[in-house]
N, C-alpha and C. Protein backbone atom coordinates (compact mmCIF):
# COMPACT_ATOMS: atom_id res chain seq x y z
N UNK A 1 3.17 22.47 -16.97
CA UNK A 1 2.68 21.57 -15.95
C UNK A 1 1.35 20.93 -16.36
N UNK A 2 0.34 21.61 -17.38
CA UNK A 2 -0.89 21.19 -17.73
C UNK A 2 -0.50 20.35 -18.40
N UNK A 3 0.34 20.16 -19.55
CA UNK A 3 0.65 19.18 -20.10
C UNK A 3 1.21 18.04 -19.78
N UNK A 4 1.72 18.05 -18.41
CA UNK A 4 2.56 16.74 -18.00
C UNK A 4 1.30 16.10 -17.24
N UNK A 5 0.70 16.81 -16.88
CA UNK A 5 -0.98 15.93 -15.87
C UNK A 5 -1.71 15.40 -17.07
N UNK A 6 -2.06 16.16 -18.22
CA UNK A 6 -3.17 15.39 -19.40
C UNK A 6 -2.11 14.39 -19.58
N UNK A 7 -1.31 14.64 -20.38
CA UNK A 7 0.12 13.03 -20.83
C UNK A 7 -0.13 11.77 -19.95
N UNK A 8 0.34 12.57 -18.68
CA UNK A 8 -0.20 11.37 -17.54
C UNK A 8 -1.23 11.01 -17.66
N UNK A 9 -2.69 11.59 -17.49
CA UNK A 9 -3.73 10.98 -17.69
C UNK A 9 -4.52 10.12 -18.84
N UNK A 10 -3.72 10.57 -19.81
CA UNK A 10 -3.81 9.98 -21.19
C UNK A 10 -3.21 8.22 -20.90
N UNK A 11 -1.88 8.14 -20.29
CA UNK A 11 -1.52 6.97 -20.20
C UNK A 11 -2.10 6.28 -19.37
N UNK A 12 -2.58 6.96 -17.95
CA UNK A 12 -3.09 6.31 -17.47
C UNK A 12 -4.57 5.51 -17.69
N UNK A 13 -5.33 6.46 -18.61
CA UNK A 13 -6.65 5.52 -19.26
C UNK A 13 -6.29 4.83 -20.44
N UNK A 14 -5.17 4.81 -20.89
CA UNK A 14 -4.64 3.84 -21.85
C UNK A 14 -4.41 2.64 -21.22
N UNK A 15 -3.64 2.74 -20.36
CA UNK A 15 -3.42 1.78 -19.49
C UNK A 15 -4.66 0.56 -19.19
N UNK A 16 -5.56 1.39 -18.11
CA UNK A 16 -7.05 0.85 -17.70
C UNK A 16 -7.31 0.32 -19.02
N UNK A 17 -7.80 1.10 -20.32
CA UNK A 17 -9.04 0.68 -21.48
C UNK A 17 -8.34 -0.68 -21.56
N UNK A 18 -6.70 -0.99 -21.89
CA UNK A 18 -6.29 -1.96 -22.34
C UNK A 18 -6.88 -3.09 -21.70
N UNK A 19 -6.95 -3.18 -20.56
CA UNK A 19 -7.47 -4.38 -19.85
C UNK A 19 -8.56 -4.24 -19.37
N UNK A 20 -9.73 -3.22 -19.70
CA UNK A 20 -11.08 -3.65 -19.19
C UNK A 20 -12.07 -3.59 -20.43
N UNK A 21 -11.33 -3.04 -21.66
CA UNK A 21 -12.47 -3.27 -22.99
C UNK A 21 -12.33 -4.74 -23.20
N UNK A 22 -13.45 -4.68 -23.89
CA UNK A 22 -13.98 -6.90 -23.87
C UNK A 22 -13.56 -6.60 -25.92
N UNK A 23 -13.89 -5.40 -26.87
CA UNK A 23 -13.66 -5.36 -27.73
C UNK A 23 -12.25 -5.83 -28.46
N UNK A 24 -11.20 -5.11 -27.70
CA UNK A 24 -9.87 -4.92 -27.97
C UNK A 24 -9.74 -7.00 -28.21
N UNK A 25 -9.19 -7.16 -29.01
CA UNK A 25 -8.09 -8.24 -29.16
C UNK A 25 -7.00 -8.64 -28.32
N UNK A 26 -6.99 -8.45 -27.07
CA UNK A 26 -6.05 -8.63 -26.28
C UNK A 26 -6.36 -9.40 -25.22
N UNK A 27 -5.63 -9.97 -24.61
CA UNK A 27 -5.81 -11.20 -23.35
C UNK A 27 -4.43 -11.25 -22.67
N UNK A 28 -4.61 -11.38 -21.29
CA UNK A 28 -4.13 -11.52 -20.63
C UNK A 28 -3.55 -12.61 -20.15
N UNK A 29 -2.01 -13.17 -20.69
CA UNK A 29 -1.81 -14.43 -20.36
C UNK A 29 -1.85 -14.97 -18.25
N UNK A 30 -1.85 -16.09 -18.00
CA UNK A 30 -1.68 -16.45 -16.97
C UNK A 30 -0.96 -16.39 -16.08
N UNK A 31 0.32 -16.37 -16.87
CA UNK A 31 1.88 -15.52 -15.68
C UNK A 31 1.42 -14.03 -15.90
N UNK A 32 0.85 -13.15 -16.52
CA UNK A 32 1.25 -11.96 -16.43
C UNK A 32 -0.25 -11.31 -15.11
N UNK A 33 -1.34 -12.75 -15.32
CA UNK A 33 -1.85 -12.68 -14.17
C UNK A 33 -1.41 -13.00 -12.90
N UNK A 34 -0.86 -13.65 -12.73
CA UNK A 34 -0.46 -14.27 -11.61
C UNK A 34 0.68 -12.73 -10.80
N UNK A 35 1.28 -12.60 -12.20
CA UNK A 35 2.43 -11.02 -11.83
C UNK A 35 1.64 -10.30 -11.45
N UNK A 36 0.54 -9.82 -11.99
CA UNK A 36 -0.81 -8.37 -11.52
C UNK A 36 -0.92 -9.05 -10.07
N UNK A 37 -1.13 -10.30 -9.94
CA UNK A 37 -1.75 -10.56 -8.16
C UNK A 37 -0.11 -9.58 -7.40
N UNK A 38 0.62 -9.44 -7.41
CA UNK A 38 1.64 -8.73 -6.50
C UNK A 38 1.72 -7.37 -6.39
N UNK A 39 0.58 -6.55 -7.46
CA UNK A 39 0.76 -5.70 -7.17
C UNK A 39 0.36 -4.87 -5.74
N UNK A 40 -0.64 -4.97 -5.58
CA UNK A 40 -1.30 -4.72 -4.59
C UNK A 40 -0.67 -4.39 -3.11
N UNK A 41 0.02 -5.83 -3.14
CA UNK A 41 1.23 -5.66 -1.94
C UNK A 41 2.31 -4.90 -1.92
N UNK A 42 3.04 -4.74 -3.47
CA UNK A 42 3.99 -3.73 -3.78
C UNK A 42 3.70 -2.42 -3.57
N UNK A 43 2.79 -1.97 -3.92
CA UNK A 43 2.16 -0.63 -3.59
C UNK A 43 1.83 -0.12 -2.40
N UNK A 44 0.87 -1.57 -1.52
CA UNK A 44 0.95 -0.57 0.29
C UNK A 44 2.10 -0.92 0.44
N UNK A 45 2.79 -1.83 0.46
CA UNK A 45 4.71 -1.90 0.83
C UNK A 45 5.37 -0.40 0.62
N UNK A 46 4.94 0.09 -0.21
CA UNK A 46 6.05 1.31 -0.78
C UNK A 46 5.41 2.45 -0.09
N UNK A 47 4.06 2.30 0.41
CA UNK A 47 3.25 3.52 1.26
C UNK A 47 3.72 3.36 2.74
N UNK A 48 3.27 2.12 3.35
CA UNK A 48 3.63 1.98 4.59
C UNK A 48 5.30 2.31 5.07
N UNK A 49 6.11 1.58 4.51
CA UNK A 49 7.76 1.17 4.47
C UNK A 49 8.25 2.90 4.81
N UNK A 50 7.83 3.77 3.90
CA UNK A 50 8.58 5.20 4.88
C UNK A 50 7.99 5.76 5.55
N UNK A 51 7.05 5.48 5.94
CA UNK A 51 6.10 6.08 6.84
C UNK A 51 6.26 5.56 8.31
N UNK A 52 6.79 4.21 8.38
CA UNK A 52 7.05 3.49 9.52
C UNK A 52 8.66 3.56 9.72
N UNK A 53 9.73 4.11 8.85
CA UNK A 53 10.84 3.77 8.93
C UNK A 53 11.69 5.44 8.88
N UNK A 54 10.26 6.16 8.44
CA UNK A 54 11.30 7.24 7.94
C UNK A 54 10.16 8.52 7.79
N UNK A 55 9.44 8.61 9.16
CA UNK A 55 8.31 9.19 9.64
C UNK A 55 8.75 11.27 9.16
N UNK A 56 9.93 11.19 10.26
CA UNK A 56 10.39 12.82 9.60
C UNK A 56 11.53 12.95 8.60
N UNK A 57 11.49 12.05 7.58
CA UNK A 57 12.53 12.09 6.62
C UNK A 57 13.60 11.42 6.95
N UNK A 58 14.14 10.99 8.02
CA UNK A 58 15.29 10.54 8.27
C UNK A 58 14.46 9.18 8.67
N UNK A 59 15.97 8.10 8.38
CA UNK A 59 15.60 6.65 9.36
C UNK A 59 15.83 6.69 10.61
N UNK A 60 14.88 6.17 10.96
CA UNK A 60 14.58 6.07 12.78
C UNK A 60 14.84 4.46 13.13
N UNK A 61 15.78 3.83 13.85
CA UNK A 61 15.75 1.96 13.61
C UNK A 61 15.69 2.21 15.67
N UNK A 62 15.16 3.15 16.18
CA UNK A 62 14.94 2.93 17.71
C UNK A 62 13.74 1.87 17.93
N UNK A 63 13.49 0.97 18.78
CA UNK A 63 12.46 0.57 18.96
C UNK A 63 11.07 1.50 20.09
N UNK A 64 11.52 2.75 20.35
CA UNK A 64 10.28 3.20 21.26
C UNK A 64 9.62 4.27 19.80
N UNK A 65 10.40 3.92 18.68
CA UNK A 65 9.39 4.16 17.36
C UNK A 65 8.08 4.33 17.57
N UNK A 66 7.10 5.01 17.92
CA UNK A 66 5.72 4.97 17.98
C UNK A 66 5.19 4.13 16.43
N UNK A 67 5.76 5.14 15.25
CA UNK A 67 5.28 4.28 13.91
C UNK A 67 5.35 2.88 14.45
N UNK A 68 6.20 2.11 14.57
CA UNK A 68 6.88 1.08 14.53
C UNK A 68 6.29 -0.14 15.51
N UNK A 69 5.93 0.69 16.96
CA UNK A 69 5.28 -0.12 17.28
C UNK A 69 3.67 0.01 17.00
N UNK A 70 3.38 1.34 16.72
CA UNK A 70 1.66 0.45 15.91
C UNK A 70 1.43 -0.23 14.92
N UNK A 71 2.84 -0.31 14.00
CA UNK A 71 2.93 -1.38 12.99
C UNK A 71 3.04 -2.70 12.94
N UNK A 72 3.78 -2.67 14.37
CA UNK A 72 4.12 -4.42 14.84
C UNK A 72 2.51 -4.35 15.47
N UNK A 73 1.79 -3.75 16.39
CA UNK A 73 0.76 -3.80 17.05
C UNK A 73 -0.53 -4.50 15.87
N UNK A 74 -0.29 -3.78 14.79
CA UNK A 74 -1.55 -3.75 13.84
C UNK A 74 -0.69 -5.23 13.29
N UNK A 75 0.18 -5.90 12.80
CA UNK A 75 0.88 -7.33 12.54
C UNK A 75 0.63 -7.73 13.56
N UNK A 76 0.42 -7.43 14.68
CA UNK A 76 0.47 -8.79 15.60
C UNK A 76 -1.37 -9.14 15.75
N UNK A 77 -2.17 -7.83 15.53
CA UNK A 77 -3.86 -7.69 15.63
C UNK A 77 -4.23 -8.80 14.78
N UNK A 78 -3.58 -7.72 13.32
CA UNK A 78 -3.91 -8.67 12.54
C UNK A 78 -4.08 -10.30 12.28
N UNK A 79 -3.27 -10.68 12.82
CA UNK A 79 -2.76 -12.10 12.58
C UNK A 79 -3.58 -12.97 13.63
N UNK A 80 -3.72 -12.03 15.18
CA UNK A 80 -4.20 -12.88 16.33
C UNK A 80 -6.10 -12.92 15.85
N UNK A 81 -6.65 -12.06 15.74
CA UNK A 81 -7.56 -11.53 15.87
C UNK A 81 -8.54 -11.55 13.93
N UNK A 82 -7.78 -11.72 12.95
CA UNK A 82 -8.42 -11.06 11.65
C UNK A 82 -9.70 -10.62 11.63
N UNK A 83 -9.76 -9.49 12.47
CA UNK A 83 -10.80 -8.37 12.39
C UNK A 83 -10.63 -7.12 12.37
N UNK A 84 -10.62 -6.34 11.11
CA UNK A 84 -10.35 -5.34 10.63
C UNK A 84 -10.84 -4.07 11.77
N UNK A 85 -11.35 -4.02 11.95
CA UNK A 85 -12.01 -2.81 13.11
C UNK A 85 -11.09 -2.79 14.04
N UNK A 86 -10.81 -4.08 14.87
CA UNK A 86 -9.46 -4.79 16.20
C UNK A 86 -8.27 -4.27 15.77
N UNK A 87 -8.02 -4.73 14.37
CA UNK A 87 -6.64 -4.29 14.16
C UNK A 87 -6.21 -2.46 13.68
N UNK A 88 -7.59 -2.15 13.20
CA UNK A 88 -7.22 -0.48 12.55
C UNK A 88 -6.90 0.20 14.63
N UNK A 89 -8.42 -0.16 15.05
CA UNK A 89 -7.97 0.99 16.36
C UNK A 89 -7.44 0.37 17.69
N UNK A 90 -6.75 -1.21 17.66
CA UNK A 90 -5.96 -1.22 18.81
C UNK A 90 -4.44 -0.67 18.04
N UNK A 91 -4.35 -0.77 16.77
CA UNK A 91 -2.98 0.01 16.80
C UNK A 91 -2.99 1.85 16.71
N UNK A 92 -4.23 1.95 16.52
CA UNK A 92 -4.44 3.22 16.55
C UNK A 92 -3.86 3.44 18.27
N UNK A 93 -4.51 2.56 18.78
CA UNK A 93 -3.85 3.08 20.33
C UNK A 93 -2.82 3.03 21.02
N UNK A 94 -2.05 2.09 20.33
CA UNK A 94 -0.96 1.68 20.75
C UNK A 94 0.16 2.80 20.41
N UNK A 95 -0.28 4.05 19.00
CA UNK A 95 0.17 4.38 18.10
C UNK A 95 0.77 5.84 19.32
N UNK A 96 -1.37 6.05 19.69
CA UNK A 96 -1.01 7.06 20.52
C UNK A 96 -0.41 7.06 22.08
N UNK A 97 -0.45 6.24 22.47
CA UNK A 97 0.38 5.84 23.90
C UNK A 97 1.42 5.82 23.65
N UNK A 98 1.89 5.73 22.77
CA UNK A 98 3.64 6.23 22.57
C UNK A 98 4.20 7.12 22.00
N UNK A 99 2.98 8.11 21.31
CA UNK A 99 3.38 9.21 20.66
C UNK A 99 3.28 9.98 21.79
């Protein structure tokens, strides 16, 4: 198991050095920037998505979903309001009034 965490960690600062040493010979073309801008979204997508859909392991598609509606709550904050504080704890509340 020690060995599969260093391996990992090995790739993973391989990874990083590649694109933050200024030494290395390497550059980053413009599509493969433009591809890095998606990550970001791919990643909370893949955090949020079972957490809202599939809270105790199973899919839940009811709408008195508590996840579900502080998720629409925090999408709808978000969007009306773009103020991060508004949107973390009115869905925080919305989260718990239905839990």
């Amino acid at each position: 198991m020690i060995t599969t965490i260093v391996v990992l960690a090995c790739v993973t600062f391989a990874t990083r050095y590649l694109f933050l040493a200024k030494n290395l010979p390497f550059t980053i073309g413009p599509k493969f920037q433009q591809l890095l801008s998606f990550s970001a979204p791919c990643v909370l997508t893949a955090i949020w998505v079972p957490i809202v859909f599939m809270p105790n392991g199973e899919f839940i598609s009811q709408l008195n979903n508590p996840y579900l509606l502080g998720a629409a709550a925090a999408v709808f904050l978000a969007f009306k309001f773009k103020n991060l504080y508004l949107t973390t704890f009115g869905s925080l509340i919305v989260f718990y009034l239905f839990f």
